[in-house]
PDB file of N, CA and C in Angstrom:
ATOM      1  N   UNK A   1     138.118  48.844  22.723  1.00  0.00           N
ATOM      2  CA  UNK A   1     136.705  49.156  22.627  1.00  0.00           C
ATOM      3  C   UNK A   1     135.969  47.924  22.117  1.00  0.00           C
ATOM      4  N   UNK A   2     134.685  47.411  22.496  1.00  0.00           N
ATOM      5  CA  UNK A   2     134.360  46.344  22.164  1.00  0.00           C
ATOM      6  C   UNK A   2     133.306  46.633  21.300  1.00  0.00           C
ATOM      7  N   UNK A   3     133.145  46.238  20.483  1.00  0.00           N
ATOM      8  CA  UNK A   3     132.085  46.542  19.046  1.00  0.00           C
ATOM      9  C   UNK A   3     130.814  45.266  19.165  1.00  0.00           C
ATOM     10  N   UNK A   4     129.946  45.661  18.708  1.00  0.00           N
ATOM     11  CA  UNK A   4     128.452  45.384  19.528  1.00  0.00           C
ATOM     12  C   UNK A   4     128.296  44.415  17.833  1.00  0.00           C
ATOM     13  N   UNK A   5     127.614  43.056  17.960  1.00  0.00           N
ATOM     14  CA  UNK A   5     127.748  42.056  16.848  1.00  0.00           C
ATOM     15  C   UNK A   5     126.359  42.455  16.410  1.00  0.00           C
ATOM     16  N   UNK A   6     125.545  42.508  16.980  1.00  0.00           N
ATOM     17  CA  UNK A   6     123.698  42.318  17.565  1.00  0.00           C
ATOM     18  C   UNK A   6     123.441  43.881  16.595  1.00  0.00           C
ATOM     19  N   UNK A   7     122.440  43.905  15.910  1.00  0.00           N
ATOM     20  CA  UNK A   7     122.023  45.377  16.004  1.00  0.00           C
ATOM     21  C   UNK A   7     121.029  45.739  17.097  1.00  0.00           C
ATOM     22  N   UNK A   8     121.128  47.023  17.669  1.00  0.00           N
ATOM     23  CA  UNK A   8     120.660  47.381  19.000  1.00  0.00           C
ATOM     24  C   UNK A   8     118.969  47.670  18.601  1.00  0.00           C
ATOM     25  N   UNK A   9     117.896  47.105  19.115  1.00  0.00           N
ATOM     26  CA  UNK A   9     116.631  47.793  18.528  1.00  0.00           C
ATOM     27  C   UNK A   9     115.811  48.109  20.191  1.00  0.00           C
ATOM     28  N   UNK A  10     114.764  48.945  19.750  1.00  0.00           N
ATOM     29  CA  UNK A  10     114.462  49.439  21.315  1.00  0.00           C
ATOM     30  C   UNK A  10     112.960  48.348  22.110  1.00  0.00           C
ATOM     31  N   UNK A  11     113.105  47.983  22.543  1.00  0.00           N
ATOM     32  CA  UNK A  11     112.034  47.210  23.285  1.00  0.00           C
ATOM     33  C   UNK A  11     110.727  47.538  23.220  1.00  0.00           C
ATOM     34  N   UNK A  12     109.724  47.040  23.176  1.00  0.00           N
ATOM     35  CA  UNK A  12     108.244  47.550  23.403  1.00  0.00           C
ATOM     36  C   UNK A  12     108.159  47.262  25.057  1.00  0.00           C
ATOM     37  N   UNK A  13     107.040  48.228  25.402  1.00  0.00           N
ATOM     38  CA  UNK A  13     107.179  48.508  27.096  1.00  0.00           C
ATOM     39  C   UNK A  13     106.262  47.381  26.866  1.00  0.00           C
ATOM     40  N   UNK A  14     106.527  46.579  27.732  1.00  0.00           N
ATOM     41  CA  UNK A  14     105.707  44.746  28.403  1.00  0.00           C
ATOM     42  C   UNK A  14     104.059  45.850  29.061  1.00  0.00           C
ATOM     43  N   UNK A  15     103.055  44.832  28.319  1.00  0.00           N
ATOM     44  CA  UNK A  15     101.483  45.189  28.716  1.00  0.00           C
ATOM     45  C   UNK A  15     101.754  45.206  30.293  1.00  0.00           C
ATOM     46  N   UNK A  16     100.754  46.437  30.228  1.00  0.00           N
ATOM     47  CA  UNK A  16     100.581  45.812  32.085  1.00  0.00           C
ATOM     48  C   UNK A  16     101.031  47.019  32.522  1.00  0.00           C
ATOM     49  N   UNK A  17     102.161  47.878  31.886  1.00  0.00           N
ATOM     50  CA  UNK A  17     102.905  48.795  32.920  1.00  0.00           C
ATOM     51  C   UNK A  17     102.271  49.873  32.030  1.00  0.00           C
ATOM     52  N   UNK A  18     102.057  51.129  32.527  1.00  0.00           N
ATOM     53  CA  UNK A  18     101.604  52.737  32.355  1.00  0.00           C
ATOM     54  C   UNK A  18     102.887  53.166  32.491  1.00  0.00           C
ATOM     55  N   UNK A  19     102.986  53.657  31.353  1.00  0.00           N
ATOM     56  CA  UNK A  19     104.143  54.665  31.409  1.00  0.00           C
ATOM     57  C   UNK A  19     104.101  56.404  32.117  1.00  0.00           C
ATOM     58  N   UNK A  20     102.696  56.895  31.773  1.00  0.00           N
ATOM     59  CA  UNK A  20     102.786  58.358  32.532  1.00  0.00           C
ATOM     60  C   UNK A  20     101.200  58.235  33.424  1.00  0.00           C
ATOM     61  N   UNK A  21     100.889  58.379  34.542  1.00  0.00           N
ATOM     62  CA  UNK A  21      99.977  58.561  35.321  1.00  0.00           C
ATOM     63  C   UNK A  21     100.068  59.041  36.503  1.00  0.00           C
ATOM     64  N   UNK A  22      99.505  59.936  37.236  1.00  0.00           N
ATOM     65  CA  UNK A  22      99.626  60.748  37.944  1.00  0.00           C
ATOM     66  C   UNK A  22      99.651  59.748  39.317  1.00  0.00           C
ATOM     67  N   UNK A  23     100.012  59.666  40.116  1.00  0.00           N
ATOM     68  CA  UNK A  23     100.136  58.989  41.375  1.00  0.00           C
ATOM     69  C   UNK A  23      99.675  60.032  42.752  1.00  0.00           C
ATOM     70  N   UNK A  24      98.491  59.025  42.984  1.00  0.00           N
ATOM     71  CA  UNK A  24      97.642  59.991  44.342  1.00  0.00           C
ATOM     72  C   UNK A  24      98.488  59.656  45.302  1.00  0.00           C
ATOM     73  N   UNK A  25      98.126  60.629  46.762  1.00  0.00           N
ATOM     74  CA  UNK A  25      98.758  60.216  47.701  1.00  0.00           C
ATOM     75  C   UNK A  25      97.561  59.020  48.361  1.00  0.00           C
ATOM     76  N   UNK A  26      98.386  58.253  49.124  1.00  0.00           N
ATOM     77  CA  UNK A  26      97.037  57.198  49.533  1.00  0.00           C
ATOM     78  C   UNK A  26      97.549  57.970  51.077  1.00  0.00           C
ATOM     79  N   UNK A  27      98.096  58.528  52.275  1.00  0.00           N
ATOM     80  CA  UNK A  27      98.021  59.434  53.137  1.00  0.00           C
ATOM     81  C   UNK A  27      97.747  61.041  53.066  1.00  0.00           C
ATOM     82  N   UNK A  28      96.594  61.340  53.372  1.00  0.00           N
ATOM     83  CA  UNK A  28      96.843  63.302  53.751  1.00  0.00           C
ATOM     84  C   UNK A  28      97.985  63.637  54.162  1.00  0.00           C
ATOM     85  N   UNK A  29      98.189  64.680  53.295  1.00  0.00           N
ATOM     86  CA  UNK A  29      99.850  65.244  53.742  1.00  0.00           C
ATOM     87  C   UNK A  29      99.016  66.305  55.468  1.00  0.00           C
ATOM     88  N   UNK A  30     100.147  66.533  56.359  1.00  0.00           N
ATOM     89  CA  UNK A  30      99.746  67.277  57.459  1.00  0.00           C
ATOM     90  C   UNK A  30     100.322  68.384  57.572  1.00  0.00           C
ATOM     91  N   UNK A  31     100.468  68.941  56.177  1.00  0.00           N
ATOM     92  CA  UNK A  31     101.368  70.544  55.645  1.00  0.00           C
ATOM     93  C   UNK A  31     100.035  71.507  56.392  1.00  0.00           C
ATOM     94  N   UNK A  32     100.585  72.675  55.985  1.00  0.00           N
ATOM     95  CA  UNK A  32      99.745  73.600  56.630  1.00  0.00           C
ATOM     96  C   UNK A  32      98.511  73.703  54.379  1.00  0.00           C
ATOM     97  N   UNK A  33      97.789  74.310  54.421  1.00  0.00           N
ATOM     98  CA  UNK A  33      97.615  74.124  53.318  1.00  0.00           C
ATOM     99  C   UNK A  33      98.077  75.227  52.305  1.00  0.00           C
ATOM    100  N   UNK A  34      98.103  76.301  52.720  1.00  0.00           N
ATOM    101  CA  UNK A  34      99.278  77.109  52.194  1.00  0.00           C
ATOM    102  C   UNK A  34     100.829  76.847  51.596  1.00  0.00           C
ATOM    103  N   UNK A  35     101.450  75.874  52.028  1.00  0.00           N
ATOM    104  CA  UNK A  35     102.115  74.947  51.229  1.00  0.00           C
ATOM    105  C   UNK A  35     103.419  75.573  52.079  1.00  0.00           C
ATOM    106  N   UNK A  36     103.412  76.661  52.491  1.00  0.00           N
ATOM    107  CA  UNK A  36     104.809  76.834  53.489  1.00  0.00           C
ATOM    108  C   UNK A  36     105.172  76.697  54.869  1.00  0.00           C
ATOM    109  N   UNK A  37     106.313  76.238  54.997  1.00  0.00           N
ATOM    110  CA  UNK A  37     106.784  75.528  56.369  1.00  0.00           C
ATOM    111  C   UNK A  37     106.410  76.598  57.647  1.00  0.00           C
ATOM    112  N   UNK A  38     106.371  75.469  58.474  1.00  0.00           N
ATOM    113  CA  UNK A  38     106.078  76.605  59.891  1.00  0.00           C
ATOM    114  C   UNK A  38     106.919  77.893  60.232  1.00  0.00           C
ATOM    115  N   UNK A  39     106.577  78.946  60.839  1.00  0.00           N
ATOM    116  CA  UNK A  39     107.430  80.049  61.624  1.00  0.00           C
ATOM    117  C   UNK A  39     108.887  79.724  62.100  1.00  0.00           C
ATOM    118  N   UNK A  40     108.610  78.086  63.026  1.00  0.00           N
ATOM    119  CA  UNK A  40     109.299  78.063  64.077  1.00  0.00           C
ATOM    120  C   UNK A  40     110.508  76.972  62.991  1.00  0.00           C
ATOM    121  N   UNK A  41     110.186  75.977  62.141  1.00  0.00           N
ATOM    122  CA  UNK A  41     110.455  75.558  61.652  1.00  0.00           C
ATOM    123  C   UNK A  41     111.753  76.350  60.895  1.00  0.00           C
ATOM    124  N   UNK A  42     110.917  77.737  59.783  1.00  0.00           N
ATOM    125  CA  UNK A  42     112.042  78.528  59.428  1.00  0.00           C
ATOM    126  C   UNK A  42     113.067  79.556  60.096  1.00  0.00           C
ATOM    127  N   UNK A  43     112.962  79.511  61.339  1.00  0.00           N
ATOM    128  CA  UNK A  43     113.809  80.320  62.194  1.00  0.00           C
ATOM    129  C   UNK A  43     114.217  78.769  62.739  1.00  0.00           C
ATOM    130  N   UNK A  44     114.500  77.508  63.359  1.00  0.00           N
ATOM    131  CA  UNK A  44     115.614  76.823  63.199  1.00  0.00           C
ATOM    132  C   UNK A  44     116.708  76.672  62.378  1.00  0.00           C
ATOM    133  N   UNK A  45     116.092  76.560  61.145  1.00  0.00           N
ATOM    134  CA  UNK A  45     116.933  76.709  59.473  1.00  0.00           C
ATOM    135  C   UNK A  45     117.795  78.082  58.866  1.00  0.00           C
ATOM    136  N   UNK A  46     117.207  79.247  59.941  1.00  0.00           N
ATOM    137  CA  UNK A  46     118.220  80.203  59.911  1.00  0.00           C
ATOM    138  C   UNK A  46     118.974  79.901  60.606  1.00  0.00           C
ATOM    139  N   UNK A  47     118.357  79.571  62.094  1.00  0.00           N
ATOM    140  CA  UNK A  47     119.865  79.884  62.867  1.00  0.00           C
ATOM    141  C   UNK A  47     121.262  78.451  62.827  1.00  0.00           C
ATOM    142  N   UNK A  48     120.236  77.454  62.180  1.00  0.00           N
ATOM    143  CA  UNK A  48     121.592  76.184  61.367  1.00  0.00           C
ATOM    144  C   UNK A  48     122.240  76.762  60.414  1.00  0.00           C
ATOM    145  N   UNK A  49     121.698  77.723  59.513  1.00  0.00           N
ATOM    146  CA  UNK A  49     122.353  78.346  58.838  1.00  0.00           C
ATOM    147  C   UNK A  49     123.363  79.560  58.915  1.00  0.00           C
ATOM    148  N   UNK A  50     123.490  80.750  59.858  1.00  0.00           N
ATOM    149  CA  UNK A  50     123.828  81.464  60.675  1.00  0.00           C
ATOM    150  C   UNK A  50     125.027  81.030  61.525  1.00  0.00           C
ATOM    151  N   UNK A  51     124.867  79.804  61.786  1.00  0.00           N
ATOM    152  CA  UNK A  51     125.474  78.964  62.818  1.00  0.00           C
ATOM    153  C   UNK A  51     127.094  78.331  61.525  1.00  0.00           C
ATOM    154  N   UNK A  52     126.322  77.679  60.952  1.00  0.00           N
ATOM    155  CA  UNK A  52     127.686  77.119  59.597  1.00  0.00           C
ATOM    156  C   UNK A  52     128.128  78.353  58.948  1.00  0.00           C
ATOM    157  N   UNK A  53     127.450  79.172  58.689  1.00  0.00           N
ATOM    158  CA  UNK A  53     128.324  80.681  58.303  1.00  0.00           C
ATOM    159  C   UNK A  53     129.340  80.939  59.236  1.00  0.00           C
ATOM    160  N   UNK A  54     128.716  81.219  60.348  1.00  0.00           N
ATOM    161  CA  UNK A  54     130.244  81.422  61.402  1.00  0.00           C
ATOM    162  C   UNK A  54     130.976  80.724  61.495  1.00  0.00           C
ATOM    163  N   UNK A  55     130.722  79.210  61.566  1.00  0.00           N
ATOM    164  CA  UNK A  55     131.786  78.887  61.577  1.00  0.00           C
ATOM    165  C   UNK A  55     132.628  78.133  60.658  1.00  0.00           C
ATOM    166  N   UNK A  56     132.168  78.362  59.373  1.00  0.00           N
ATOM    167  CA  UNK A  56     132.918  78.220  58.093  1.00  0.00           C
ATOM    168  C   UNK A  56     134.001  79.965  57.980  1.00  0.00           C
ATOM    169  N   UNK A  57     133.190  80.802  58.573  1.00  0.00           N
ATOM    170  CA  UNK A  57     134.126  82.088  58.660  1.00  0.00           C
ATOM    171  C   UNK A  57     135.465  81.734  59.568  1.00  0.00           C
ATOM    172  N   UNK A  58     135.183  81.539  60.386  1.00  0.00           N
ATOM    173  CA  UNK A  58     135.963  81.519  61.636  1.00  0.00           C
ATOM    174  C   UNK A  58     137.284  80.291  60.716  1.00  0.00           C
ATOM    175  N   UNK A  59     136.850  79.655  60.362  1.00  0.00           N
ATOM    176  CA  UNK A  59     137.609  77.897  59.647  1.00  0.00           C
ATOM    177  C   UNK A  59     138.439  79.162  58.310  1.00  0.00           C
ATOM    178  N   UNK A  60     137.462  80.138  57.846  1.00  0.00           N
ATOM    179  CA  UNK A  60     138.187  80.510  56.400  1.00  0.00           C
ATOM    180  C   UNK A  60     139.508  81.360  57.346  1.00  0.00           C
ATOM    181  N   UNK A  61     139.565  81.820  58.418  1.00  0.00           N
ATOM    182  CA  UNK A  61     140.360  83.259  58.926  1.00  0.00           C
ATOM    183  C   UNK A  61     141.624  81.928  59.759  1.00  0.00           C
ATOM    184  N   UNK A  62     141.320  80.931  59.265  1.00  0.00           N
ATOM    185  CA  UNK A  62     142.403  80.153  59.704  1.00  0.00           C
ATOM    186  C   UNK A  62     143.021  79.624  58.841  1.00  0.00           C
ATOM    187  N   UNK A  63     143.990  80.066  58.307  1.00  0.00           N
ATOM    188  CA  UNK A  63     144.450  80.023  56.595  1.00  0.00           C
ATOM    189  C   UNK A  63     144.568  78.855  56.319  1.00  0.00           C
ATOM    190  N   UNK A  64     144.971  77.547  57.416  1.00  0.00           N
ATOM    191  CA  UNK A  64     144.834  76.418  56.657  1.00  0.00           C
ATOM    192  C   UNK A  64     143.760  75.106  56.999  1.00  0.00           C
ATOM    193  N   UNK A  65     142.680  76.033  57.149  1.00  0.00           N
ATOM    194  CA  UNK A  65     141.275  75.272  56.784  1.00  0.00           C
ATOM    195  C   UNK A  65     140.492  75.800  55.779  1.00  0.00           C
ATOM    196  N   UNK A  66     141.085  76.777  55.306  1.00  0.00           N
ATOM    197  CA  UNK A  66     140.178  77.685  54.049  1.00  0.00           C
ATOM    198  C   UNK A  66     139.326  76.918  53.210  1.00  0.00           C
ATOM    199  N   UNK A  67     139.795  75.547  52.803  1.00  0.00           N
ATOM    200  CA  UNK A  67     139.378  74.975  52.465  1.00  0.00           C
ATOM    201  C   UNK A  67     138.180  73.843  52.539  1.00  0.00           C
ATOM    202  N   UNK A  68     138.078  74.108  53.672  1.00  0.00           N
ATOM    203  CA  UNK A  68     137.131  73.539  54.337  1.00  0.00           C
ATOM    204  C   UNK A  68     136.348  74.532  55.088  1.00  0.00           C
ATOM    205  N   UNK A  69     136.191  75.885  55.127  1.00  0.00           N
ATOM    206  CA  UNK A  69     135.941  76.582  56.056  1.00  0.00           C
ATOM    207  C   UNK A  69     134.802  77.429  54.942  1.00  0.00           C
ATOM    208  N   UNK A  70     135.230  77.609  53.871  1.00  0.00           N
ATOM    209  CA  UNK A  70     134.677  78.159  52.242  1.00  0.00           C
ATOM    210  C   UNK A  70     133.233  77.594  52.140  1.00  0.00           C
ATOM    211  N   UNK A  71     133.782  76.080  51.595  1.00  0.00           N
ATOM    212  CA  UNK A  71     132.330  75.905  51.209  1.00  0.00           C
ATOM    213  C   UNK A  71     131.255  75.708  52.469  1.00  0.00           C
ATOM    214  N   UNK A  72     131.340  75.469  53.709  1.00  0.00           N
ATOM    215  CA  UNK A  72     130.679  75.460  54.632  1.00  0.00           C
ATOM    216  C   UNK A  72     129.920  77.038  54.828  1.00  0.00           C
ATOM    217  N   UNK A  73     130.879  78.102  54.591  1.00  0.00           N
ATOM    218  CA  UNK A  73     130.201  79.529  54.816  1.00  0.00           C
ATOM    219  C   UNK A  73     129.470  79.326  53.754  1.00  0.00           C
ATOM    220  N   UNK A  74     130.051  79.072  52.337  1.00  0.00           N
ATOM    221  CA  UNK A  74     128.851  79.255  51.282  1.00  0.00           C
ATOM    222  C   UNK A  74     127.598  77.919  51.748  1.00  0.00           C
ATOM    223  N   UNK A  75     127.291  77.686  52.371  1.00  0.00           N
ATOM    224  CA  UNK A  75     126.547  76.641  52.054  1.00  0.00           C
ATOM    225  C   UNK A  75     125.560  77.186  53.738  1.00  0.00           C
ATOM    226  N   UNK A  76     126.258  77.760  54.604  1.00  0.00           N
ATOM    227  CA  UNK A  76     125.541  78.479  55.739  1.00  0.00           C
ATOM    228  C   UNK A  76     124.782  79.755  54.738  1.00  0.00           C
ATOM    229  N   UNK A  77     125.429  80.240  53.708  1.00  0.00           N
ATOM    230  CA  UNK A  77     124.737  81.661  53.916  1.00  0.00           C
ATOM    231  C   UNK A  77     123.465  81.136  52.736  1.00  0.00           C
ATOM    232  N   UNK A  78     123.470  80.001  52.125  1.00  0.00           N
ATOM    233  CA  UNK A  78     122.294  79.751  51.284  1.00  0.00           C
ATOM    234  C   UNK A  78     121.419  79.138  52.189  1.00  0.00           C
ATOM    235  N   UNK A  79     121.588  78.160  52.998  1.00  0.00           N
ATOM    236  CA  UNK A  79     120.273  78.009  53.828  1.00  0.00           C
ATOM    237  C   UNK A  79     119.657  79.241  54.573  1.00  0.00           C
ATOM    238  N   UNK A  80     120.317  79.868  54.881  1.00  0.00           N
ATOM    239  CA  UNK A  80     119.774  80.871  55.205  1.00  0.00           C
ATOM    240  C   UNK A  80     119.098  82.109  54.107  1.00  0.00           C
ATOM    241  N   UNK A  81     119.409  81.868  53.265  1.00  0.00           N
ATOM    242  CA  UNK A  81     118.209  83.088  52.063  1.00  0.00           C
ATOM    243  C   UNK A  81     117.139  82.096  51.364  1.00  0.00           C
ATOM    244  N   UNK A  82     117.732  80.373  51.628  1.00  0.00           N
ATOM    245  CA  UNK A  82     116.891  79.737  51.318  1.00  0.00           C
ATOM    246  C   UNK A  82     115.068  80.192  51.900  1.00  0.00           C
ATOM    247  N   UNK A  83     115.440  80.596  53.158  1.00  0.00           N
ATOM    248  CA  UNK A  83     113.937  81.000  53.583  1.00  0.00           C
ATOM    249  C   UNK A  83     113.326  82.035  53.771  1.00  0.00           C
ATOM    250  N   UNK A  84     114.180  82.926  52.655  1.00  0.00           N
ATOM    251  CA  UNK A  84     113.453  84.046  52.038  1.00  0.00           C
ATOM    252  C   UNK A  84     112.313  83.418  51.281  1.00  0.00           C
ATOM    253  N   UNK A  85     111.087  84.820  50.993  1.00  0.00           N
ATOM    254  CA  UNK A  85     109.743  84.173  49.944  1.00  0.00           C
ATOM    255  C   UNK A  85     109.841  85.761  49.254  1.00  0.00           C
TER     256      UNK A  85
END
């Protein structure tokens, strides 16, 4: 372990820099303004999701991909409740 000679003291932040300030966008976002994703948008994201469920199922019922077949179903069936509201 190497032991520190220096005592450690904490820096003053150098003039010039802001530590907390809110940052505008300098582009309009082109969201809807309601703030949630399109129709068509969240029915792709089910059926990618729908889609890795099956076939992380199909991978788990093959006893030696379980392992690979697991977290893919878990990870199909959360994108898919992901776009529950």
């Amino acid at each position: 372990m190497v032991q520190t000679i220096r005592e450690l003291r904490p820096l003053p932040a150098p003039a010039g820099i802001e530590l907390e300030r809110p940052v505008r966008d300098l582009v309009p976002r082109s969201e809807p303004s309601s703030g949630q994703p399109s129709f068509l948008w969240r029915v792709v994201l089910v059926a990618m999701g729908f889609g890795m469920a099956v076939t992380g199922w199909m991978l788990i019922l093959t006893v030696f991909l379980s392992f690979i077949g697991l977290p893919l179903f878990m990870f199909g069936l959360a994108l898919m409740q992901s776009q529950e509201r």
